[in-house]
Protein backbone atom coordinates (compact mmCIF):
# COMPACT_ATOMS: atom_id res chain seq x y z
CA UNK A 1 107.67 119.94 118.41
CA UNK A 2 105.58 120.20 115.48
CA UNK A 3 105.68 123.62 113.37
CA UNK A 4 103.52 124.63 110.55
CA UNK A 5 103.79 127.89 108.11
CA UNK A 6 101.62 130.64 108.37
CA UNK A 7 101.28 133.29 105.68
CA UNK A 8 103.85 135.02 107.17
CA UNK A 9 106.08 132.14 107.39
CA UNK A 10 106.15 132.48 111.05
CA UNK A 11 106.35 129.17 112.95
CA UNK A 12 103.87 128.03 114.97
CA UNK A 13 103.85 125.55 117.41
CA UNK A 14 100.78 122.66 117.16
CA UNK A 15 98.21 122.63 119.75
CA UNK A 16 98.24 119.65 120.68
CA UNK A 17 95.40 120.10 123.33
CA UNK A 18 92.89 121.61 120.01
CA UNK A 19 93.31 117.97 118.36
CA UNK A 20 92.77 116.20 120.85
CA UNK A 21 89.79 118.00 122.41
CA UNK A 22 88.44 117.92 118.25
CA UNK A 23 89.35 113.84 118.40
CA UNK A 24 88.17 113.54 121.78
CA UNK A 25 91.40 111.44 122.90
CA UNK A 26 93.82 112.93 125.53
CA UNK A 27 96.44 115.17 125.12
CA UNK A 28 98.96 112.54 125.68
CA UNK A 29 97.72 110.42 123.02
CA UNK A 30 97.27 112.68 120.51
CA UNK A 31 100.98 113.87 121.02
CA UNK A 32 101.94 110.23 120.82
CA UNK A 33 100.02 109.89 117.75
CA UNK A 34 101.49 112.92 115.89
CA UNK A 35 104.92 112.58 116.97
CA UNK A 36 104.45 108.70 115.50
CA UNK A 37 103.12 109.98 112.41
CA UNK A 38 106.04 112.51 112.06
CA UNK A 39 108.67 110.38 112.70
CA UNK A 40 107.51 107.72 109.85
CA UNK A 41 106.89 109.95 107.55
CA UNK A 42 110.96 111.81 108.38
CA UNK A 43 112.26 108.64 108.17
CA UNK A 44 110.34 107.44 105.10
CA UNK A 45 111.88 110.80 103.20
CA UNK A 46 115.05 110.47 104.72
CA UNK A 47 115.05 107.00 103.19
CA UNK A 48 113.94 107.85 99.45
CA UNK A 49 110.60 105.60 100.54
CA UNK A 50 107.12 106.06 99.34
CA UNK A 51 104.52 106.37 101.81
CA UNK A 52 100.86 106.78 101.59
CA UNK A 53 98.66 108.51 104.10
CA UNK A 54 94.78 107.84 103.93
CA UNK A 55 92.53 110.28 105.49
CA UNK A 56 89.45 109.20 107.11
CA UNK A 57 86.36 111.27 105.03
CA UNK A 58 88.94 113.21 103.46
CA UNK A 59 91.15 111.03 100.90
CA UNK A 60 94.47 110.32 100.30
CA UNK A 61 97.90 111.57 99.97
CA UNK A 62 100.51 110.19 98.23
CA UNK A 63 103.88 110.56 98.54
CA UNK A 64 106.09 108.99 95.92
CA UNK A 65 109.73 109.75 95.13
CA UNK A 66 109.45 113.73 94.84
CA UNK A 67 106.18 113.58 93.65
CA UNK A 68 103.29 114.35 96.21
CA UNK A 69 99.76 114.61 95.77
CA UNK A 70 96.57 114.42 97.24
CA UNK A 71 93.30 113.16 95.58
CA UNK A 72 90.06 113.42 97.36
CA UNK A 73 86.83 111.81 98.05
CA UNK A 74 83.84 112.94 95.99
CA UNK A 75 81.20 113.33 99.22
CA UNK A 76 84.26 115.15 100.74
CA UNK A 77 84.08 117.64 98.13
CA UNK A 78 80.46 117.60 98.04
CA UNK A 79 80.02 118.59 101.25
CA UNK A 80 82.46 121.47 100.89
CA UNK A 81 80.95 122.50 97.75
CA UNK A 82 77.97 121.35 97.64
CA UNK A 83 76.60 118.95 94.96
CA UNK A 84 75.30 121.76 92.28
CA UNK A 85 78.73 123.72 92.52
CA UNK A 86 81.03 120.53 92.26
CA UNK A 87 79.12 119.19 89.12
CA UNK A 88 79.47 123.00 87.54
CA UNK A 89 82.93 122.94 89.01
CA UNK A 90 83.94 119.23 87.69
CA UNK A 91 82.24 120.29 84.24
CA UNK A 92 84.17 123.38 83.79
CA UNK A 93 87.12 122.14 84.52
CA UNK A 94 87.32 117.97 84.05
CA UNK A 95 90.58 117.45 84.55
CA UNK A 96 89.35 118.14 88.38
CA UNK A 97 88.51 114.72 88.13
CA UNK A 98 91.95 113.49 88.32
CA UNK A 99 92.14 114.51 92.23
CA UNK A 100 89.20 112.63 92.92
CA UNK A 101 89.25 109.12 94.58
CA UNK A 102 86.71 106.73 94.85
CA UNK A 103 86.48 105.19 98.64
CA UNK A 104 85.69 101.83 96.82
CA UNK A 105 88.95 101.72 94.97
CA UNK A 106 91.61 99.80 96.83
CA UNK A 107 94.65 102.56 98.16
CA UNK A 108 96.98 99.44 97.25
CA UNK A 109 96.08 99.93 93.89
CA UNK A 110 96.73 103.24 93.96
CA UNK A 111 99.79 103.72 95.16
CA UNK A 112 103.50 102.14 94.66
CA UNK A 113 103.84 102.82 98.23
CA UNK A 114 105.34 100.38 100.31
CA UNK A 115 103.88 101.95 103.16
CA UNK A 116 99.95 102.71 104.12
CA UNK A 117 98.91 104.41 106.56
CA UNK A 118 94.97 104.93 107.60
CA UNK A 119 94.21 107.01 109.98
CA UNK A 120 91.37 106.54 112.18
């Protein structure tokens, strides 16, 4: 049973059928899936390990000792943005830059994670 926190700190359960219908895979698979995911990633926090998840057309998160963050693909920004409002963005503020990832970087050399996972 997978819960996430509203603003009003309510828990919600995860629709599992919304995923899967947005993934077009079955409901049984996508449970599989996210219950798989969930249980590494307990187990790799349970066990002090560092773990890194890459997001397809999204980026990556990093989870290292009690340190997490996320850095981002450029076009993934870019099409939230759009190009004109990133650059103004990105030259406003350039330390922006530092939660940007290139796709053509390696994650291994990202990471100290002994664990990567990429998701589909």
């Amino acid at each position: 049973f997978l819960c996430f926190f509203s603003e009003n700190k309510e828990l919600e359960p995860l629709k599992y059928s919304k995923v899967a219908a947005a993934a077009s895979v079955s409901w049984k698979k996508t449970e599989s899936c996210i219950q798989g995911t969930m249980s590494l990633l307990s187990y790799c926090l349970r066990k002090g390990e560092n773990i890194t998840f890459v997001l397809r057309d999204i980026g990556v998160l990093f989870i290292e000792g009690k340190t997490i963050q996320m850095k981002f693909y450029y076009d993934f920004l870019q099409m939230l943005l759009g190009k004109e409002n990133l650059e103004q963005v990105i030259f406003k503020v350039p330390r922006l830059l530092d939660v940007v990832v290139s796709r053509m970087v390696p994650v291994a050399s990202l990471s100290s994670s002994g664990r990567v996972v990429i998701f589909p």
